[in-house]
Protein backbone atom coordinates (compact mmCIF):
# COMPACT_ATOMS: atom_id res chain seq x y z
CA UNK A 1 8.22 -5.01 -12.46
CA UNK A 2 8.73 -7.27 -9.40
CA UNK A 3 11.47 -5.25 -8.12
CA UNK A 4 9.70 -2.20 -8.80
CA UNK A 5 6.95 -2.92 -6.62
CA UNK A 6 9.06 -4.50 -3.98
CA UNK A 7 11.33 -1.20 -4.43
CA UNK A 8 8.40 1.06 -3.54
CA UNK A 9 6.88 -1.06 -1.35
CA UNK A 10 9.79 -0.47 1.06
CA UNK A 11 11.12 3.08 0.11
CA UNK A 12 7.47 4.46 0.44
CA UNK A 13 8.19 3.77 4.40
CA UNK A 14 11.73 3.45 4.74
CA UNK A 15 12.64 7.10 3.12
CA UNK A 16 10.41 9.31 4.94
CA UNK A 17 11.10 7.79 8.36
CA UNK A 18 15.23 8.02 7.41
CA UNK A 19 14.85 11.52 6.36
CA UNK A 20 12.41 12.11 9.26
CA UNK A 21 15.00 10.49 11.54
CA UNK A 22 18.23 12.54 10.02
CA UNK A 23 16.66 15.85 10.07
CA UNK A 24 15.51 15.79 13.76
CA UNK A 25 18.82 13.65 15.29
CA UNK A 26 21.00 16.61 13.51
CA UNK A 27 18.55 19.27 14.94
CA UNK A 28 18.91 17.83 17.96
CA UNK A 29 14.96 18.01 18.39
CA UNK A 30 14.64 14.60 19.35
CA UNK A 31 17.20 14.14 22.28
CA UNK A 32 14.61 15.13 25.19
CA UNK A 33 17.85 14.78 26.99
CA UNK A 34 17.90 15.42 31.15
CA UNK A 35 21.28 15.78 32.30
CA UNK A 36 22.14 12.08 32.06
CA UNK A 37 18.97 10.42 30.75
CA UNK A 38 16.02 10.73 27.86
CA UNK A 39 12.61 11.93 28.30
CA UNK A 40 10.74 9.33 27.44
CA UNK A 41 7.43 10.54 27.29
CA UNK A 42 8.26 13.51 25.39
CA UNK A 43 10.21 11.47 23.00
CA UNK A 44 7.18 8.90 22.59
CA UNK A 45 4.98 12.35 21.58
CA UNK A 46 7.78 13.45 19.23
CA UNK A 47 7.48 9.12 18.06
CA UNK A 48 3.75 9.89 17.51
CA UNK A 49 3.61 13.49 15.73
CA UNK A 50 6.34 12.20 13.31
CA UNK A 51 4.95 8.86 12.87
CA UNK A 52 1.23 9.69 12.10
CA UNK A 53 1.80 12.43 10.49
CA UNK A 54 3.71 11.20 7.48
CA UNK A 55 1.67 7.94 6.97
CA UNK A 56 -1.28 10.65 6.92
CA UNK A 57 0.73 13.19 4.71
CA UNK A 58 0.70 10.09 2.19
CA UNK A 59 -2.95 9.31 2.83
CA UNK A 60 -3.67 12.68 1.54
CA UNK A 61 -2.10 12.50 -0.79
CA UNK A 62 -2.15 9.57 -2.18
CA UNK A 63 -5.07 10.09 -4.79
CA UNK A 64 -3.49 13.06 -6.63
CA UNK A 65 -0.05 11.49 -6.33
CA UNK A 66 -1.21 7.94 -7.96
CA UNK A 67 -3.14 10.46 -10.64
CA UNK A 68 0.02 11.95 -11.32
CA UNK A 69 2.82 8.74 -11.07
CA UNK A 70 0.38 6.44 -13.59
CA UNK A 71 -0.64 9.07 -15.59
CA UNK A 72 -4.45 8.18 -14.86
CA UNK A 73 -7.21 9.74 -17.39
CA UNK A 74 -10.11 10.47 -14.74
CA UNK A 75 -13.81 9.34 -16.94
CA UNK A 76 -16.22 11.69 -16.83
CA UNK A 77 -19.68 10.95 -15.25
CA UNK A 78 -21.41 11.80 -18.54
CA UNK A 79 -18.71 10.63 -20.82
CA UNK A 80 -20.44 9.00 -24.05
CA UNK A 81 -17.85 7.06 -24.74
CA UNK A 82 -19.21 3.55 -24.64
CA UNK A 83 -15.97 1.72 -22.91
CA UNK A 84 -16.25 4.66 -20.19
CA UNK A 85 -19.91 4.79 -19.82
CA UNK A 86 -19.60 1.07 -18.96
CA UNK A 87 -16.53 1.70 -16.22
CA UNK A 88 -18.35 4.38 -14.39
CA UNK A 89 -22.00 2.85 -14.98
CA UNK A 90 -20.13 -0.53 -13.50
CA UNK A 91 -18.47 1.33 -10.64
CA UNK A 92 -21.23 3.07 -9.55
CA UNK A 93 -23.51 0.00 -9.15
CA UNK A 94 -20.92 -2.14 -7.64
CA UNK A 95 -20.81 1.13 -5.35
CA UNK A 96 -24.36 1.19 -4.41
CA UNK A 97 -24.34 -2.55 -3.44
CA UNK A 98 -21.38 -2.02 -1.28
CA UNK A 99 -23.36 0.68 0.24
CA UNK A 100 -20.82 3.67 -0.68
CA UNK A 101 -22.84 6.97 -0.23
CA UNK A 102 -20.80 8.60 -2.97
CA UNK A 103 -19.01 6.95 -6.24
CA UNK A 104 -15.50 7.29 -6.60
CA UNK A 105 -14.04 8.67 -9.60
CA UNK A 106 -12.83 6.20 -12.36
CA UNK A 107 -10.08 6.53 -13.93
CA UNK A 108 -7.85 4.47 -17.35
CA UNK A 109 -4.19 5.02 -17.92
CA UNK A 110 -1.56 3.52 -20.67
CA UNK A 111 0.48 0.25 -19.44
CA UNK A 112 0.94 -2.81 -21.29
CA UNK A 113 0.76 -4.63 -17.42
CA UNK A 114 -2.41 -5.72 -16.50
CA UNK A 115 -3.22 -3.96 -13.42
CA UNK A 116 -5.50 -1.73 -11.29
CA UNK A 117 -5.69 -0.21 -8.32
CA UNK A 118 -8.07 2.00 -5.38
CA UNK A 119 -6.72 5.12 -3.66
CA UNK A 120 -7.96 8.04 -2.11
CA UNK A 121 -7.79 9.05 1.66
CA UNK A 122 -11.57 8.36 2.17
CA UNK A 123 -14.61 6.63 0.70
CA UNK A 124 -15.98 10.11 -0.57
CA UNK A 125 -12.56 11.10 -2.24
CA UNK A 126 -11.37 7.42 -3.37
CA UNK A 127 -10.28 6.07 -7.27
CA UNK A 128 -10.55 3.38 -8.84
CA UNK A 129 -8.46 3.00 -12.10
CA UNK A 130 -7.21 0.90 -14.19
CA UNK A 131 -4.41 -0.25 -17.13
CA UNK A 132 -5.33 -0.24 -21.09
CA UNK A 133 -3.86 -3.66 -20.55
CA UNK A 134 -6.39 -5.34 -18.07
CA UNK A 135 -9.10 -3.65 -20.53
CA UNK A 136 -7.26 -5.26 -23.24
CA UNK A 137 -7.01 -8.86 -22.32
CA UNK A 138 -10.24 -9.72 -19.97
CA UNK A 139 -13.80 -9.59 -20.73
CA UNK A 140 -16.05 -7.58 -19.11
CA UNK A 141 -17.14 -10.17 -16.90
CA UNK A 142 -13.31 -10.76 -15.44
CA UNK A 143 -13.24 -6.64 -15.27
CA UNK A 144 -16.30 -6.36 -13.36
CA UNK A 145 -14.57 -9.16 -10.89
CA UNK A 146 -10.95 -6.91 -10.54
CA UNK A 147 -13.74 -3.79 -10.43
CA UNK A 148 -15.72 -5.63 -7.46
CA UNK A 149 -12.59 -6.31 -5.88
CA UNK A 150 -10.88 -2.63 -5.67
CA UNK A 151 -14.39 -1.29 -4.52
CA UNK A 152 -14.37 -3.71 -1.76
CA UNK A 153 -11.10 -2.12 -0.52
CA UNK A 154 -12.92 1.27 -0.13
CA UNK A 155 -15.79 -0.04 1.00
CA UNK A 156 -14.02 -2.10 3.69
CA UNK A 157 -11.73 1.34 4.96
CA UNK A 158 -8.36 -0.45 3.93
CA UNK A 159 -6.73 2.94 3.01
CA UNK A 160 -7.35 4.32 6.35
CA UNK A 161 -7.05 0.94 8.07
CA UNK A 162 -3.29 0.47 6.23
CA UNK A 163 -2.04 4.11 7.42
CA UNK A 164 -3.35 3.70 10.88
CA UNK A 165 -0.99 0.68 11.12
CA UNK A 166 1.49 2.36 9.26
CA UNK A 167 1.68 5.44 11.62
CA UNK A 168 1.73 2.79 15.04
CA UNK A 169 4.45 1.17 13.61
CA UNK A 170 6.27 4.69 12.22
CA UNK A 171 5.73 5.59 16.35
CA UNK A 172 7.49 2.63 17.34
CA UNK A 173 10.26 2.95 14.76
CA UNK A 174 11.48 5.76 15.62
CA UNK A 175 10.61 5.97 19.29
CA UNK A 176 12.89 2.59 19.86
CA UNK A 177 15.97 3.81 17.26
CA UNK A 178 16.36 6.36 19.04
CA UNK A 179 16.16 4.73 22.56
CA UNK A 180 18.44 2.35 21.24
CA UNK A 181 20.74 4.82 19.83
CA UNK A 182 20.93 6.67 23.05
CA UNK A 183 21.97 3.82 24.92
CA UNK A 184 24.47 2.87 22.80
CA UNK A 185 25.70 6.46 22.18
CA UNK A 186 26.03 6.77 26.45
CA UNK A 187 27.54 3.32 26.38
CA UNK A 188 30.73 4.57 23.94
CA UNK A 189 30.72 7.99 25.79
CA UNK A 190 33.88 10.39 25.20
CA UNK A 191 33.72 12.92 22.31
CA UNK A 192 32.43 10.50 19.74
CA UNK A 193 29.57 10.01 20.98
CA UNK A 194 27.35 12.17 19.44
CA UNK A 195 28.54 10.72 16.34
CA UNK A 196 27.84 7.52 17.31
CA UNK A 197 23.98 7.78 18.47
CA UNK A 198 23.44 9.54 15.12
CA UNK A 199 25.18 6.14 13.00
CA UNK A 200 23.11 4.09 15.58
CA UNK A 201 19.87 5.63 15.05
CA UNK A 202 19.93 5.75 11.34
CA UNK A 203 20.89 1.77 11.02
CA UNK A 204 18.23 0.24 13.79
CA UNK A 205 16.02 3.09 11.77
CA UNK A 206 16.32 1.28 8.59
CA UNK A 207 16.21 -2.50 10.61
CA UNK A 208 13.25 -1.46 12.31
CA UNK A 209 11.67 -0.20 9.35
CA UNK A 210 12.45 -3.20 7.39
CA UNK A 211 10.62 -5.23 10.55
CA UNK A 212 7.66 -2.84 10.40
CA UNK A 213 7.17 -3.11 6.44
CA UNK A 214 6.77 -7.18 7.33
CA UNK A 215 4.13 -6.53 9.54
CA UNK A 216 2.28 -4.29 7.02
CA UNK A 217 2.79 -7.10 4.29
CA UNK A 218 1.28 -9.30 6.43
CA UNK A 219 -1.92 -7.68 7.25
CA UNK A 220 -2.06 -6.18 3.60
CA UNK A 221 -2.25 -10.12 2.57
CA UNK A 222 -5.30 -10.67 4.78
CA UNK A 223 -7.09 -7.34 3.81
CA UNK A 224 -6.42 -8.77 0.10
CA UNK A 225 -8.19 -12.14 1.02
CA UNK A 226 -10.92 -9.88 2.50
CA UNK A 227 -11.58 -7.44 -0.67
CA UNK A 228 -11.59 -11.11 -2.71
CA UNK A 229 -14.59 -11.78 -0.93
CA UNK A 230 -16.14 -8.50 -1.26
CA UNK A 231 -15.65 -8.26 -5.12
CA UNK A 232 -16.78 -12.39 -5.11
CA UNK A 233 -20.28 -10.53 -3.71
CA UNK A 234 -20.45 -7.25 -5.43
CA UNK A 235 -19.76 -8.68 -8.79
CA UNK A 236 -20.67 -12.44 -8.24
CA UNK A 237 -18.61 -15.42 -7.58
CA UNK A 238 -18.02 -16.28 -11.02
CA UNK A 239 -16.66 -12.97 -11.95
CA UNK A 240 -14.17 -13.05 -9.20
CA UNK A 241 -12.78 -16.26 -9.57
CA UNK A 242 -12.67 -15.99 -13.78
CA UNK A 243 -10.42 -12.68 -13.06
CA UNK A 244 -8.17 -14.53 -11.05
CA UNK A 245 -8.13 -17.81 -12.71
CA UNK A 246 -7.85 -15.66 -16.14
CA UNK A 247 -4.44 -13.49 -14.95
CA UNK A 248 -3.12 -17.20 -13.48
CA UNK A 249 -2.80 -18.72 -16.95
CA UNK A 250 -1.19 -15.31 -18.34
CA UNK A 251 0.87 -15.34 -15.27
CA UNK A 252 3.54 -16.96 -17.06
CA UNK A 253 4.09 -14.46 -19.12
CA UNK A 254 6.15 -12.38 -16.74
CA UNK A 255 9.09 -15.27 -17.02
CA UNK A 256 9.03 -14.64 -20.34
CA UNK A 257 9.33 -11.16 -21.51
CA UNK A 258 6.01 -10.43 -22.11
CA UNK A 259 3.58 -7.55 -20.33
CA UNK A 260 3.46 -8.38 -16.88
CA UNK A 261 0.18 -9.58 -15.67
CA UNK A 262 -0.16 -7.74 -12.26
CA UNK A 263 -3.41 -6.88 -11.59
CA UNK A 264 -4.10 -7.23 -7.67
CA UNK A 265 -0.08 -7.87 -7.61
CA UNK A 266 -0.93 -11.82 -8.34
CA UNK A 267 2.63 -13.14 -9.98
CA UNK A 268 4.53 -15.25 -7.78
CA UNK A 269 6.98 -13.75 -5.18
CA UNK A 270 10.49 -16.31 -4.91
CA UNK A 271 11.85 -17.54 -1.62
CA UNK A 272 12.31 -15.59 1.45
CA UNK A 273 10.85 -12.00 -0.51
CA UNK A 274 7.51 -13.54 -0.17
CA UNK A 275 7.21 -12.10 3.26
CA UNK A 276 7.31 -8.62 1.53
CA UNK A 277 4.49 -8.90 -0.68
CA UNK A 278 1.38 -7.39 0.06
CA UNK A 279 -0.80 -9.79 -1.61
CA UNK A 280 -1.08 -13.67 -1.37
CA UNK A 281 -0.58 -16.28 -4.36
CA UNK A 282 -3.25 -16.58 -6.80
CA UNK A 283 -3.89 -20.06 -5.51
CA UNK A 284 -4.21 -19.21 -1.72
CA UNK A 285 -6.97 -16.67 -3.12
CA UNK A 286 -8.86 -18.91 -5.73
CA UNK A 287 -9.01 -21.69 -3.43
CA UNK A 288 -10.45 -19.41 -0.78
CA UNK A 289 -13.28 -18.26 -3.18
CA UNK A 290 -14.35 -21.33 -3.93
CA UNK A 291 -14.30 -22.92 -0.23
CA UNK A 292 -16.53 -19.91 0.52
């Protein structure tokens, strides 16, 4: 499961601004070309369109997509099923107190890992869902702390806040490949040089795009300590840190075959891949909680 989430982690960006960057170098819409230099303000607007527009394509969508990739079982509001009643009764209060106008839709799906999860492109139209397994092996006490914790996120704008990054750093991405690749396309010159800006582009594409999903790791880890504290005050202190000090004993568990414990992605990261996770070790966070 670690590679999985690293995988996505890094295609999620990395595809759509390689396929972005293929389609438009072969159309040629991207060249702004003069007759021996590059438009640069036109190309910076192309940078922009392009760049926003896909991290907001995936904003959008993101709700019905996670729906749809987890197989998540929205609750109804008047379900009478007593482990349901309690979700959405539990959401909705932890709602209120964050001082969400609306209450976002709650949702269960089947996975042995212990996870969950908040989505949605605004507070009005957010989710918050999570695995048979985390119902499974915490109380409702450690729940309501993992509950606190993905309301925070919507309560504190982190969707939007994450793709606004995203799409300044998409801009730059491709707005510097493809300076880059000009440059080095004039340099080589002669009939291969078309050829050669396209090659050019793609690669500082992908290097630039590996940069950029570094600097969205980052600030994903301090938006993580951030939601820790929010869910430490919508649900209580107690509840917070038993959820996290709860999923660090099972932690284990991942080295040895068992369900992977990932609620708020807390399992170790080795070595240098650290720098690509997008939340920090459980110890940073429990030892943050109970400084504060």
């Amino acid at each position: 499961m670690f590679w999985k989430r690293i995988g996505l982690f890094l295609l999620t960006n990395l595809v759509v601004l390689l396929v972005l960057g293929l389609v438009v170098s072969i159309t040629g819409l991207d060249t702004g070309l003069g007759a021996y230099g590059l438009n640069l303000g036109a190309l910076l607007a192309f940078s922009a369109v392009f760049g926003f527009g896909g991290a907001f394509l995936s904003l959008g969508l993101s709700r019905w997509l996670a729906k749809r990739a987890f197989g998540v079982v929205v609750i109804s509001p008047h379900t009478t099923d007593p482990q349901g009643r309690w979700l959405v009764d539990t959401v909705a209060r932890l709602a209120r107190n964050a001082g969400l106008r609306s209450t976002p839709e709650v949702g269960v799906y089947a996975s042995h890992e212990v996870n969950a999860f908040a989505t949605g492109p605004s507070a009005s139209r957010s989710l918050v869902a999570v695995s048979t397994g985390l119902l499974a092996r915490l109380n409702r006490r450690e729940v309501e702390g993992v509950l606190g914790h993905e309301v925070a996120h919507i309560a504190n704008g982190d969707m939007v806040t994450m793709t606004l990054l995203q799409g300044v750093l998409n801009t730059f991405v491709i707005f510097l490949s493809r300076v880059l690749g000009f440059v080095i396309g004039r340099a080589v010159g002669g009939r291969g040089e078309g050829l050669v800006r396209l090659v050019a582009i793609l690669v500082l594409q992908l290097l630039f795009g590996i940069l950029a999903s570094l600097v969205v790791a980052a600030f994903s880890r301090m938006r993580e300590f951030r939601a820790d504290a929010g869910g430490a005050r919508l649900a209580g202190r107690d509840a917070m840190i038993g959820a996290l000090e709860r999923l660090r004993l099972h932690a284990s568990a991942v080295d040895d075959g068992m369900p992977a414990y990932a609620a708020m992605k807390i399992h170790g990261i080795p070595g240098w891949m650290r720098w690509f996770s997008t939340h920090p070790p459980l110890e940073e966070r429990i030892a943050r909680l109970n400084r504060g």
